[in-house]
N, C-alpha and C. Protein backbone atom coordinates (compact mmCIF):
# COMPACT_ATOMS: atom_id res chain seq x y z
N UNK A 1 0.84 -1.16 0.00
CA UNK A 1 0.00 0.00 0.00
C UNK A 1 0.90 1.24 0.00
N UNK A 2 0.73 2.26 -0.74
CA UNK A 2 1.49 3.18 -1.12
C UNK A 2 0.73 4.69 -0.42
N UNK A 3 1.40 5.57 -0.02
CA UNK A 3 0.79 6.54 0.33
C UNK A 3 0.53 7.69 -0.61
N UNK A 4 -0.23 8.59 -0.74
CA UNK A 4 -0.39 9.67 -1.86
C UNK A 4 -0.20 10.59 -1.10
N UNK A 5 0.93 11.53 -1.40
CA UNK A 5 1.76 12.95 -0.59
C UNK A 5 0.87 13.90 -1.62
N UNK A 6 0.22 15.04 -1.47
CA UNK A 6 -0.27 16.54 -1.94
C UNK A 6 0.74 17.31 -2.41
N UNK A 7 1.90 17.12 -1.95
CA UNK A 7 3.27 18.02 -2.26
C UNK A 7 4.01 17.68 -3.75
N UNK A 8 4.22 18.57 -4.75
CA UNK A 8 4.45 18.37 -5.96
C UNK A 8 5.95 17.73 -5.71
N UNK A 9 6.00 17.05 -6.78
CA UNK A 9 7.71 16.30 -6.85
C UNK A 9 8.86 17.67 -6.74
N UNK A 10 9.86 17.58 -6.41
CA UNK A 10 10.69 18.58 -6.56
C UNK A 10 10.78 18.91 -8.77
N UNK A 11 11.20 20.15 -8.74
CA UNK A 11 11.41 20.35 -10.35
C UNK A 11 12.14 21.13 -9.99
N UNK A 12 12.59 21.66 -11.54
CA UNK A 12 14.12 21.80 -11.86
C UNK A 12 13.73 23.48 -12.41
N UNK A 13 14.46 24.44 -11.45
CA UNK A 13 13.82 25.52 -12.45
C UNK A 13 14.17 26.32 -13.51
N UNK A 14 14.06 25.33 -14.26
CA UNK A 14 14.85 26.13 -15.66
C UNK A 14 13.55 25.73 -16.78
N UNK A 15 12.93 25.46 -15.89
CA UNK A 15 11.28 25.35 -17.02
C UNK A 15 10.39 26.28 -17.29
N UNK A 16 9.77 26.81 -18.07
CA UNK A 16 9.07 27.45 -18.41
C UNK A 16 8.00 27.44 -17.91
N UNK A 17 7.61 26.67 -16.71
CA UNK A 17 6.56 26.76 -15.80
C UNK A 17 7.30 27.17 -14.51
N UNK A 18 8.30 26.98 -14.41
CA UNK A 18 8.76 27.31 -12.76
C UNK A 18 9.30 28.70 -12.42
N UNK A 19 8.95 29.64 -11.68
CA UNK A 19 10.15 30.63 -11.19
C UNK A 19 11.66 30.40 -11.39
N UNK A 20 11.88 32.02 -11.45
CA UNK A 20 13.29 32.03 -11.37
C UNK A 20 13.82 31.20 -10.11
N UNK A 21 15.50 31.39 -9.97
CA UNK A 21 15.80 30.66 -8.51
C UNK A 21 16.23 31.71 -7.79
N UNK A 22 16.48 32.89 -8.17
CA UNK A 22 16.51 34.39 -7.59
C UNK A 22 15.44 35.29 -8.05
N UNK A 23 14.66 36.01 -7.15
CA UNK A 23 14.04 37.29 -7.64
C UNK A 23 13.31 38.45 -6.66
N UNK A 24 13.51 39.62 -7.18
CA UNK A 24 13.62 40.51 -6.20
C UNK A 24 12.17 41.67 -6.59
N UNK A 25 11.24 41.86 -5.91
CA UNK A 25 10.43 43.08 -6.04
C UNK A 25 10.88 44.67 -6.01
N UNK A 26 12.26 44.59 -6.21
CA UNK A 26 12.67 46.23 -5.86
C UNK A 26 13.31 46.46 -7.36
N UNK A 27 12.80 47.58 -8.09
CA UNK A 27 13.52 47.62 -9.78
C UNK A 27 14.57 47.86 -9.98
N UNK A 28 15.11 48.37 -9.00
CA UNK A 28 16.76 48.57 -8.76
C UNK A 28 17.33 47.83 -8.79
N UNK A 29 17.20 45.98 -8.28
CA UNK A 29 17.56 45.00 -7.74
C UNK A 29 17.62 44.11 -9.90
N UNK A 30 19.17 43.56 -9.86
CA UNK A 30 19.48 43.29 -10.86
C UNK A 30 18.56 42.10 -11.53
N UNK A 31 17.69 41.37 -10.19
CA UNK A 31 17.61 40.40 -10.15
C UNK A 31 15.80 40.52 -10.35
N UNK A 32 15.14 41.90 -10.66
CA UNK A 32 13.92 42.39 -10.88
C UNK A 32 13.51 41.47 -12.21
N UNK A 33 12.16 41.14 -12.45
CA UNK A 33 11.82 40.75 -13.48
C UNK A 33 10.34 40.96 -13.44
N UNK A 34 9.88 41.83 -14.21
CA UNK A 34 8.08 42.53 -14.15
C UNK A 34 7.54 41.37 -14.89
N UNK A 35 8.03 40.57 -15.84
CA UNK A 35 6.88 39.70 -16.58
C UNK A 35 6.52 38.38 -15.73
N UNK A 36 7.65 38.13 -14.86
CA UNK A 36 7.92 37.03 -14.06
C UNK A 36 6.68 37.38 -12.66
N UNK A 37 7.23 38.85 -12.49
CA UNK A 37 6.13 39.30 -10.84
C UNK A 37 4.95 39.46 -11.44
N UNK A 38 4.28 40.09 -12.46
CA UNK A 38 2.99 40.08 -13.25
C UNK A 38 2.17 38.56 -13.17
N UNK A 39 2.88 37.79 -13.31
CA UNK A 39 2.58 36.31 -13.19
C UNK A 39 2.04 35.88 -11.92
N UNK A 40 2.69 36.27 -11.19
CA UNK A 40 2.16 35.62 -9.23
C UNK A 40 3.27 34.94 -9.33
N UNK A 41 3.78 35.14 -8.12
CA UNK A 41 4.50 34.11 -7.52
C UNK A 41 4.31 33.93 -6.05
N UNK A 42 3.95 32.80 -5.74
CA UNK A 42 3.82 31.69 -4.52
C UNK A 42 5.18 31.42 -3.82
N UNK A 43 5.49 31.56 -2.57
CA UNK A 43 6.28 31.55 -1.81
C UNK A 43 6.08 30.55 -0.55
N UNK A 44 6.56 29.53 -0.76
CA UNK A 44 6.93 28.77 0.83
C UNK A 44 8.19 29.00 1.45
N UNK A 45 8.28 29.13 2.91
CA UNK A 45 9.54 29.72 3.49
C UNK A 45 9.04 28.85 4.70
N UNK A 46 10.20 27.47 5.22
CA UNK A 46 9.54 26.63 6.21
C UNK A 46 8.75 26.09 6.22
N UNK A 47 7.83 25.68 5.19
CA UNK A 47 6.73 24.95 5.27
C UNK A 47 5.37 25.98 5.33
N UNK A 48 5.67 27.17 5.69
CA UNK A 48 4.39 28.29 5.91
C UNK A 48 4.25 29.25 4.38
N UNK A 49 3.36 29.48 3.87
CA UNK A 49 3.09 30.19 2.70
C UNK A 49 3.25 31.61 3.21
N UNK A 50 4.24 32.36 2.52
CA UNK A 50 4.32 34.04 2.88
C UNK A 50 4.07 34.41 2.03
N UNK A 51 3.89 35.79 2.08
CA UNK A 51 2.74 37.23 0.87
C UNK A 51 4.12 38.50 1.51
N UNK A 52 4.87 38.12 2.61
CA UNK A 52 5.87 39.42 2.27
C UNK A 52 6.88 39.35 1.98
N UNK A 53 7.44 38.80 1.29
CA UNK A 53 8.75 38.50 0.77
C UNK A 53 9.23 39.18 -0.44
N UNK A 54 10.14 39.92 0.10
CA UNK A 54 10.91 41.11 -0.90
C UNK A 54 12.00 40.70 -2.04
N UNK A 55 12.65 39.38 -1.64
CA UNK A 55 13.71 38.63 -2.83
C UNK A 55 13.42 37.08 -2.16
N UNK A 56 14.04 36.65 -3.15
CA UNK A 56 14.27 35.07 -2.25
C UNK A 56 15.00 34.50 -3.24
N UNK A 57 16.58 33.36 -2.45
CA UNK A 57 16.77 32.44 -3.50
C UNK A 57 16.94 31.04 -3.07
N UNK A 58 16.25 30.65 -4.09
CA UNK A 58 15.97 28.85 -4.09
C UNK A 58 17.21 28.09 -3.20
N UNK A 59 18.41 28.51 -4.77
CA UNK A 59 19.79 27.24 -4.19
C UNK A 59 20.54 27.76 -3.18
N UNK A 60 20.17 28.85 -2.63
CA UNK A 60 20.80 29.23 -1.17
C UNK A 60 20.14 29.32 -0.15
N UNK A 61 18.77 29.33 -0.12
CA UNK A 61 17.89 28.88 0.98
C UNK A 61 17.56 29.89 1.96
N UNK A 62 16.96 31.41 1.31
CA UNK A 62 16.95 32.37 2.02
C UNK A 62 15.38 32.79 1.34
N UNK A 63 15.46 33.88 2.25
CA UNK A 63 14.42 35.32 1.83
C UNK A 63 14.55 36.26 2.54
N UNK A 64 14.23 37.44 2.11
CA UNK A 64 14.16 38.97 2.45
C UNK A 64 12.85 38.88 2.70
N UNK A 65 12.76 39.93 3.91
CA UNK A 65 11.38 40.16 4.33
C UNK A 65 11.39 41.69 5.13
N UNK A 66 10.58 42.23 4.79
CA UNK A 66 10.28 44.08 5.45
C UNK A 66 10.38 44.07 7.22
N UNK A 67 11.97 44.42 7.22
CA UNK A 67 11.64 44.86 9.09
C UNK A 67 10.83 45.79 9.55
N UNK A 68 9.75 45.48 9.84
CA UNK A 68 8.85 46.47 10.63
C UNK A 68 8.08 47.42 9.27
N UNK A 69 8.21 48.75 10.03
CA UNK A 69 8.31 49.87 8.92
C UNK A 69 9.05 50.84 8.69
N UNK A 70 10.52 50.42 9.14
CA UNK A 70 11.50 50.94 9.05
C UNK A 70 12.08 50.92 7.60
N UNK A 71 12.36 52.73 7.45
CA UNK A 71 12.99 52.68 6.12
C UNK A 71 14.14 52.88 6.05
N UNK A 72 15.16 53.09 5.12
CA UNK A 72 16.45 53.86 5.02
C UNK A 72 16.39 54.73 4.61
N UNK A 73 17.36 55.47 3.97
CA UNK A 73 17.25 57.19 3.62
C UNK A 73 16.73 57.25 2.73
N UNK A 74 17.03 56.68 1.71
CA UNK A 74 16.79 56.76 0.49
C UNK A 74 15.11 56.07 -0.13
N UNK A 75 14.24 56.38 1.60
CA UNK A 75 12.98 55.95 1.31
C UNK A 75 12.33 54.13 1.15
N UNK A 76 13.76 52.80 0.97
CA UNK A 76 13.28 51.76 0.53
C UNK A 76 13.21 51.11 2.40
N UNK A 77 12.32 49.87 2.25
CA UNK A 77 12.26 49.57 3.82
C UNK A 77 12.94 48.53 4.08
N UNK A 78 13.50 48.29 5.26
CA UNK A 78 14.58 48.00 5.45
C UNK A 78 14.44 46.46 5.86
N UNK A 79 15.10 45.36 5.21
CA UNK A 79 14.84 43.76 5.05
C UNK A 79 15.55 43.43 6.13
N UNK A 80 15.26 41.85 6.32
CA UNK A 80 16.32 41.01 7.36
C UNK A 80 15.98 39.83 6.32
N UNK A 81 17.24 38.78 6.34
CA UNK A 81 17.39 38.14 5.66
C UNK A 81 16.97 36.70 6.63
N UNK A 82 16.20 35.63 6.19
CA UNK A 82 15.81 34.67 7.00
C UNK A 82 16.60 33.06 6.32
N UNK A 83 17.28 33.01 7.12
CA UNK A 83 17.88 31.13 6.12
C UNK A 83 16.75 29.95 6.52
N UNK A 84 16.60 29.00 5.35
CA UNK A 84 15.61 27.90 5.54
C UNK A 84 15.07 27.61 4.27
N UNK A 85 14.80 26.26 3.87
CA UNK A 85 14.20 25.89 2.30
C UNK A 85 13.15 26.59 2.00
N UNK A 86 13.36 26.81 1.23
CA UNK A 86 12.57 28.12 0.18
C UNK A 86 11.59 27.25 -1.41
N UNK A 87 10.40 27.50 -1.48
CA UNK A 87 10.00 26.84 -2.93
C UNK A 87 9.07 27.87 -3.08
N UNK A 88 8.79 27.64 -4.54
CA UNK A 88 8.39 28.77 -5.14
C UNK A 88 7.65 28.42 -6.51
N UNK A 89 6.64 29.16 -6.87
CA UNK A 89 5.62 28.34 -7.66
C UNK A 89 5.15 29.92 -8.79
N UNK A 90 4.31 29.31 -9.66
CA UNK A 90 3.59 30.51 -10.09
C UNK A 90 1.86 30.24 -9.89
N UNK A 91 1.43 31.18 -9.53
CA UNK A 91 0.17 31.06 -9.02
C UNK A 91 -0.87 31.05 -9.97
N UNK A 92 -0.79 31.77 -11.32
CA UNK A 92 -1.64 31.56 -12.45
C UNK A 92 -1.53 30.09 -12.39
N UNK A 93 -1.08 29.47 -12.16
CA UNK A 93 -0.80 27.89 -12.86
C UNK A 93 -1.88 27.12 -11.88
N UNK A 94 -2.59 27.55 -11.12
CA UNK A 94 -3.37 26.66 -10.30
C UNK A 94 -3.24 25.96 -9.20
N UNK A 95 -3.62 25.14 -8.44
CA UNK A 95 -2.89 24.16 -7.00
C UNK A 95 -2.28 23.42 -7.71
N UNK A 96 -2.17 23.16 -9.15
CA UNK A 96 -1.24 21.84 -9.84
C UNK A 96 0.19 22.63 -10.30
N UNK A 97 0.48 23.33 -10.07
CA UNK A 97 1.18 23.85 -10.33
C UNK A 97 2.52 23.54 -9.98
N UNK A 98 3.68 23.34 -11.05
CA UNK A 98 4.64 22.83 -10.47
C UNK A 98 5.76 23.97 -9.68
N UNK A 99 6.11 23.21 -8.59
CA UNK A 99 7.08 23.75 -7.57
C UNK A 99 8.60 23.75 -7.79
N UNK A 100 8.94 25.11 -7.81
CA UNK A 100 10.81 25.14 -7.90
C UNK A 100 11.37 24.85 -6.64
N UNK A 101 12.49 24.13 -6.08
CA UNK A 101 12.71 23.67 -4.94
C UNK A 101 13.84 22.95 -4.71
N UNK A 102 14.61 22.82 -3.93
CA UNK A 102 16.15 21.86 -3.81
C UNK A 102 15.69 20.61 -3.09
């Protein structure tokens, strides 16, 4: 008897369904991509689904997230960086949607 897991197989993200393995919401940030954020992107960080996450990358196992509402001078607000497996999805694609992930 075999069990059936809900959790998509790991994938590889260099597919045309998966997120980048870096990407950042700030346009300054080299790593910006508007057709990619236009899309939705889905964020797991620990097993918990987050909505504030400012960059994140896959093969290093991080994310940026808004300290407080503290800004810097130059007006942008100011991140802390969190380590822990990171996956990442696009949300147009539905609950079947395949997951980028190490």
């Amino acid at each position: 008897m075999t069990e059936e897991t809900t959790t998509p197989a790991p994938v590889a993200s260099t597919g045309a369904d998966c997120p980048p393995d870096r990407l950042a919401i700030n346009p300054t940030s080299p790593f910006f991509d508007v057709d990619k954020l236009q899309r939705g992107i889905g964020i797991r960080f620990k097993g918990v689904v987050r909505k504030n996450v400012e960059e994140y990358c896959i093969s290093e196992g991080w994310v940026r997230v808004q300290a407080g509402k503290s800004m810097d001078r130059k007006g942008n607000p100011l991140t802390i960086k969190l380590n822990g497996p990171v996956e990442a999805w696009y949300e147009d694609l539905g609950d079947d949607a395949p997951v980028a992930k190490l």
